[in-house]
C-alpha atoms as a PDB file:
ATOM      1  CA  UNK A   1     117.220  78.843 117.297  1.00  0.00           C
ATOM      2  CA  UNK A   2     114.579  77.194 115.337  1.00  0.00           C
ATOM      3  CA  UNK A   3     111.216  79.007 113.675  1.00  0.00           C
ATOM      4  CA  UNK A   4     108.091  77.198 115.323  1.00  0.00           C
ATOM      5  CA  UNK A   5     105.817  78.841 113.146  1.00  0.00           C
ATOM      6  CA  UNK A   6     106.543  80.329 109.630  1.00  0.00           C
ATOM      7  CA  UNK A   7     103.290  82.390 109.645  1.00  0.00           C
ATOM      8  CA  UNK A   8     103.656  84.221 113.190  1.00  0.00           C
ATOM      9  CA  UNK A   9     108.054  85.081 112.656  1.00  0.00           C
ATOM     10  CA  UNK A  10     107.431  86.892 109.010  1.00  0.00           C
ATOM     11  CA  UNK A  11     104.304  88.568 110.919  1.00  0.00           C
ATOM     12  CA  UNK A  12     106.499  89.831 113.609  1.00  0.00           C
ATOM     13  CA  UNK A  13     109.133  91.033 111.127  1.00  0.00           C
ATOM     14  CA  UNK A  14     106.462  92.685 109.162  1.00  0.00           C
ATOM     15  CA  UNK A  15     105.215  94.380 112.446  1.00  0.00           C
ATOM     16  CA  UNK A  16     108.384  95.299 113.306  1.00  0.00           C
ATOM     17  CA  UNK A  17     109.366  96.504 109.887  1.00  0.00           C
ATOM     18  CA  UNK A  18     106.101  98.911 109.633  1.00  0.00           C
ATOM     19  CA  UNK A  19     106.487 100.304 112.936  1.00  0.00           C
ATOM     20  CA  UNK A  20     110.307 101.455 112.527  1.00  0.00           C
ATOM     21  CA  UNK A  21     109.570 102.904 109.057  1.00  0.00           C
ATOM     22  CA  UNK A  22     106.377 104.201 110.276  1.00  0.00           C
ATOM     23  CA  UNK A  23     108.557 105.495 113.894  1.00  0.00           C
ATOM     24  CA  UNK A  24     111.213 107.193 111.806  1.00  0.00           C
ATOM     25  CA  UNK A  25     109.063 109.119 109.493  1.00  0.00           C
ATOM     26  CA  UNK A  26     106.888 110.229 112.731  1.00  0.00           C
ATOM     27  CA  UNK A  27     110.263 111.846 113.788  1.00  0.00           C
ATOM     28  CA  UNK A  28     109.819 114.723 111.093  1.00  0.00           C
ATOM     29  CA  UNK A  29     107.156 116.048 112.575  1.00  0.00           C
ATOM     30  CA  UNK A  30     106.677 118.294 116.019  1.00  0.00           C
ATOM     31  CA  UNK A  31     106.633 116.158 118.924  1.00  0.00           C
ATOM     32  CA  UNK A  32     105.159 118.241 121.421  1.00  0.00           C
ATOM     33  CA  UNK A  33     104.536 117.281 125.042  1.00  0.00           C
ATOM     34  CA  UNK A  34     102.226 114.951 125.981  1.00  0.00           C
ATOM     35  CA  UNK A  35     100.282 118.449 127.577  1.00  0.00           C
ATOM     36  CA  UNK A  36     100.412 119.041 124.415  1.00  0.00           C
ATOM     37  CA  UNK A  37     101.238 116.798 121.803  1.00  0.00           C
ATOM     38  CA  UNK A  38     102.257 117.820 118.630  1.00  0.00           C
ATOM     39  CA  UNK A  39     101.633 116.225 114.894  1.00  0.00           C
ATOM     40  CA  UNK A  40     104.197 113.533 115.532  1.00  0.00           C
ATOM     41  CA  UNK A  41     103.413 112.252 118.765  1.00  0.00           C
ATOM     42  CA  UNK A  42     100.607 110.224 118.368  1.00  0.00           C
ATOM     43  CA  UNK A  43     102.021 108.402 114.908  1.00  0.00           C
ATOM     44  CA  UNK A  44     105.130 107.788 117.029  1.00  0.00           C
ATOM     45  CA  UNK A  45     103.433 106.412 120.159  1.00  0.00           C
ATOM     46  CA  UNK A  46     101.030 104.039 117.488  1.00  0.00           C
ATOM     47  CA  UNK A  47     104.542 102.930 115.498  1.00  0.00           C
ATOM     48  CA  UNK A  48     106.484 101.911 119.062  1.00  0.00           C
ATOM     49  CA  UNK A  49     102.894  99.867 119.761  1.00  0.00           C
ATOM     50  CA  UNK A  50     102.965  98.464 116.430  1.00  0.00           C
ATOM     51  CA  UNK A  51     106.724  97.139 116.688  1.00  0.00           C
ATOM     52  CA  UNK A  52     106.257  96.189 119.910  1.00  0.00           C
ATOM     53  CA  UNK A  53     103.130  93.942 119.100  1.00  0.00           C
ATOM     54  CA  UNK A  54     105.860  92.636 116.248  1.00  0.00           C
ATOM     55  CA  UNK A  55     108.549  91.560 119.083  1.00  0.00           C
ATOM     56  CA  UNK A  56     105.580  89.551 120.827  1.00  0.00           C
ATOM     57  CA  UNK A  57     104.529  87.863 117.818  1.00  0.00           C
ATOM     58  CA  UNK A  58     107.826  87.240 117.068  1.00  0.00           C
ATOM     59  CA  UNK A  59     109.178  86.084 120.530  1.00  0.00           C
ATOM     60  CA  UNK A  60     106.017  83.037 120.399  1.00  0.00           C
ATOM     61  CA  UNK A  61     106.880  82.003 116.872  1.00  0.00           C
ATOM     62  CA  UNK A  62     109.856  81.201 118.101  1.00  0.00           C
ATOM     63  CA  UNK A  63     109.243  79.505 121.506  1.00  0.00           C
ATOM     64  CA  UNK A  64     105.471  77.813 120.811  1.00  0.00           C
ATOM     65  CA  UNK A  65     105.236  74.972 118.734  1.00  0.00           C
ATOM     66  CA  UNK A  66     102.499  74.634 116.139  1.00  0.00           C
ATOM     67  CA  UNK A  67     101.619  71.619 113.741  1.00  0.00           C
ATOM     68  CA  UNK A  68     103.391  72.008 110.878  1.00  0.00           C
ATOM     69  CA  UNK A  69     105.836  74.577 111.338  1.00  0.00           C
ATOM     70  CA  UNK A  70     102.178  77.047 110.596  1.00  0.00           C
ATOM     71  CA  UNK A  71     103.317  77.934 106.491  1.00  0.00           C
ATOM     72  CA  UNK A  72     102.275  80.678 104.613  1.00  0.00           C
ATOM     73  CA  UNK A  73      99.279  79.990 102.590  1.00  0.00           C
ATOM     74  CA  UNK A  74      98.621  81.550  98.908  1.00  0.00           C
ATOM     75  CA  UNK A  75      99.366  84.991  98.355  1.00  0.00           C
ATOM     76  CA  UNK A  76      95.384  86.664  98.161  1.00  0.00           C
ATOM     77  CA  UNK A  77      96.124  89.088  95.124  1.00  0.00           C
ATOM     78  CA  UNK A  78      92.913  89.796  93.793  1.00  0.00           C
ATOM     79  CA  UNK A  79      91.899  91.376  96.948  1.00  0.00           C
ATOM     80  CA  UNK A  80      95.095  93.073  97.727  1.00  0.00           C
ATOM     81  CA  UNK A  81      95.323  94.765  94.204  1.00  0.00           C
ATOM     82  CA  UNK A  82      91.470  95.827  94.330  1.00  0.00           C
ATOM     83  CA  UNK A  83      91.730  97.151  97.678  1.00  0.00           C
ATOM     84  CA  UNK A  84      95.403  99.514  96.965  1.00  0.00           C
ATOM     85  CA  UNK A  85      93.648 100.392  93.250  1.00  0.00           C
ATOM     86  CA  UNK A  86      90.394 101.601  95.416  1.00  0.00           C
ATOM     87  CA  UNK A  87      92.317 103.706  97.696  1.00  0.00           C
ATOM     88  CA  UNK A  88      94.355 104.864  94.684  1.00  0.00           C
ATOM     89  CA  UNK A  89      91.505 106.375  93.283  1.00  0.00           C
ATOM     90  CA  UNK A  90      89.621 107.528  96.397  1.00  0.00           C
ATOM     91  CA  UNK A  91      92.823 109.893  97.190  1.00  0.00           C
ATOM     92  CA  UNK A  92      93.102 111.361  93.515  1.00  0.00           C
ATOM     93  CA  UNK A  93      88.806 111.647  93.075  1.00  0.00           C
ATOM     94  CA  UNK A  94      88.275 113.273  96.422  1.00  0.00           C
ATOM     95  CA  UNK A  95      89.763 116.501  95.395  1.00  0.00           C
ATOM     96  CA  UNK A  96      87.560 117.052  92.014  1.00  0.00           C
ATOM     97  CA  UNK A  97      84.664 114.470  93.047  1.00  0.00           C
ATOM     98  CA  UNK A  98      83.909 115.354  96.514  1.00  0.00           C
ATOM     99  CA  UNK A  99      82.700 112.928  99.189  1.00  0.00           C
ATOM    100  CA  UNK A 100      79.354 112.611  98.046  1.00  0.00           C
ATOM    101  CA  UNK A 101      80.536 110.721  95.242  1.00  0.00           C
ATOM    102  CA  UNK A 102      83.977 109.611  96.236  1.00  0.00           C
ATOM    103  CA  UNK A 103      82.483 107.182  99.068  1.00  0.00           C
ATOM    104  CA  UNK A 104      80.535 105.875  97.399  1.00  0.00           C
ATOM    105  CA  UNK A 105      82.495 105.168  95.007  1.00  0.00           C
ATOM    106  CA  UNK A 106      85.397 103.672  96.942  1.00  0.00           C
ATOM    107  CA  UNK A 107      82.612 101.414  99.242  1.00  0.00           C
ATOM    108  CA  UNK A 108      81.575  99.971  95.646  1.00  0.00           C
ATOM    109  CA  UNK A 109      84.897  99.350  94.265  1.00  0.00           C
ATOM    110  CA  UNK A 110      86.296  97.757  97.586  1.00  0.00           C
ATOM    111  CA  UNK A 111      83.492  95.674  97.842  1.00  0.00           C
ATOM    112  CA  UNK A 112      84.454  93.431  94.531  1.00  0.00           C
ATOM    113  CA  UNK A 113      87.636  92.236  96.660  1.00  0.00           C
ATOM    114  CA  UNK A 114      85.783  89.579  98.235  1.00  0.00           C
ATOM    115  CA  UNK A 115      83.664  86.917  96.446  1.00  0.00           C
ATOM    116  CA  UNK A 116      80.523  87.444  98.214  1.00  0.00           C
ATOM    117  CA  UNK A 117      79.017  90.849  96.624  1.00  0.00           C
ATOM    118  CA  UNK A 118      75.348  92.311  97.136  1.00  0.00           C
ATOM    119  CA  UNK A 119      74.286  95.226  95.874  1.00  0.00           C
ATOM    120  CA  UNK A 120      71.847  95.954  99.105  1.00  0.00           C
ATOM    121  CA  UNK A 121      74.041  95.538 101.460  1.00  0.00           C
ATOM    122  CA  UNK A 122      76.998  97.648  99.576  1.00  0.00           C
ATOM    123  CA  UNK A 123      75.040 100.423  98.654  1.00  0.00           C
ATOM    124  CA  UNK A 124      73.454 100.274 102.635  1.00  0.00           C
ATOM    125  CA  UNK A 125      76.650 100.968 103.709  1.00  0.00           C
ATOM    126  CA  UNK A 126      77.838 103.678 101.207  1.00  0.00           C
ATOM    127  CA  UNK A 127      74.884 105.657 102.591  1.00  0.00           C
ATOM    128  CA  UNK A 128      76.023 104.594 106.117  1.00  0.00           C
ATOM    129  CA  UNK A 129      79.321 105.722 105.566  1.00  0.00           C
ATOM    130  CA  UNK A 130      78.946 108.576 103.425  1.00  0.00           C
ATOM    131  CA  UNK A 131      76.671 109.910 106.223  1.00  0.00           C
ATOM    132  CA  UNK A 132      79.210 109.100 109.178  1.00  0.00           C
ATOM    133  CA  UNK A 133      81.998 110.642 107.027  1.00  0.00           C
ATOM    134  CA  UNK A 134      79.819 113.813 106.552  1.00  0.00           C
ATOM    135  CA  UNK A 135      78.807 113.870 110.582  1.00  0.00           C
ATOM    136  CA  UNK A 136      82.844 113.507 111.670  1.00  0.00           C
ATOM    137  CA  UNK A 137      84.502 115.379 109.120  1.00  0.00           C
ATOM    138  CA  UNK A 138      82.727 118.129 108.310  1.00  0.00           C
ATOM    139  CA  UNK A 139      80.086 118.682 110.919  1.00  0.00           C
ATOM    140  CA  UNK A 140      81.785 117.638 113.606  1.00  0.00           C
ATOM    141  CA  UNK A 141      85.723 118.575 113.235  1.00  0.00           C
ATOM    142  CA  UNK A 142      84.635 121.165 110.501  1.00  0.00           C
ATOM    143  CA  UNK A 143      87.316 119.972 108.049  1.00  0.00           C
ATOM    144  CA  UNK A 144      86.775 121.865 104.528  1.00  0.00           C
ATOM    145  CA  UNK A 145      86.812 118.806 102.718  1.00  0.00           C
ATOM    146  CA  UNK A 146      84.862 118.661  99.382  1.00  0.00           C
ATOM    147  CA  UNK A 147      81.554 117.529  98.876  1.00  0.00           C
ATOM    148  CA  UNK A 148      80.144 117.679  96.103  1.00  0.00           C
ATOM    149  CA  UNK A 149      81.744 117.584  92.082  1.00  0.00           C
ATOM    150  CA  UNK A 150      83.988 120.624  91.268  1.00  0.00           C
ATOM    151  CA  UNK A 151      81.582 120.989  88.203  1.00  0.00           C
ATOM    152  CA  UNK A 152      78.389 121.709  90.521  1.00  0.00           C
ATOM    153  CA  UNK A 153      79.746 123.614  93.097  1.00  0.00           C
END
């Protein structure tokens, strides 16, 4: 059997890869009924999607031709590392900054992963987001979720 296209068959893997990990570690937690489902079910019913979106992607890299065999282009570090360092610090500031700041914060630091950058439209939507955040979380599902700086509240 012969890989059509390079990009699509390490796709699929990945898919597939994410899903089972993702699939086994959603089999620690209650399943419930689907009356009722518990903390596991819907992580287990988004992981059997996820793998099974893999197996497509997999199946047509392996049946449709593309020009070239499709290779893998550059690996995009810069905006992989900013992007893993900004959740990094979003999930240890939350706790002792709040979400007032910690939004903010992680819209701004995200935002230097790409090469276009202006401050108007990133601080725009830190407001816009910080504001949504606020209206789901805690008005909304009434999470207790900090929001301001330990120091001030």
């Amino acid at each position: 059997m012969k890989i059509k296209s390079t990009r699509d068959f390490l796709s699929g893997l990945m898919f597939i890869g994410t899903g089972l990990v993702f699939g086994i570690g959603a089999t620690n937690y209650s399943m419930g009924t689907s009356a009722r489902p518990g903390s596991g079910y819907f992580p287990l019913l988004l992981s059997v999607v996820l793998a099974l979106l893999g197996a497509v992607v997999l199946f047509k890299s392996l049946t449709i031709e593309t020009e070239g065999g499709d290779p893998i282009g550059p690996i995009a570090w810069r905006p992989l590392l900013v992007t893993v360092a900004s959740i990094a610090v979003f999930g240890f500031s939350l706790p002792k900054l709040g979400m007032f700041v910690t939004i903010p914060l992680l819209i701004i630091m995200v935002s230097f992963a790409g090469k276009e950058f202006g401050w108007k439209g990133v601080l725009l939507n830190a407001v816009v987001l910080t504001a949504g955040a606020w209206f789901i979380f805690i008005w909304g599902l009434n999470l207790t979720i900090p929001l301001k700086p330990w120091f001030m509240a």
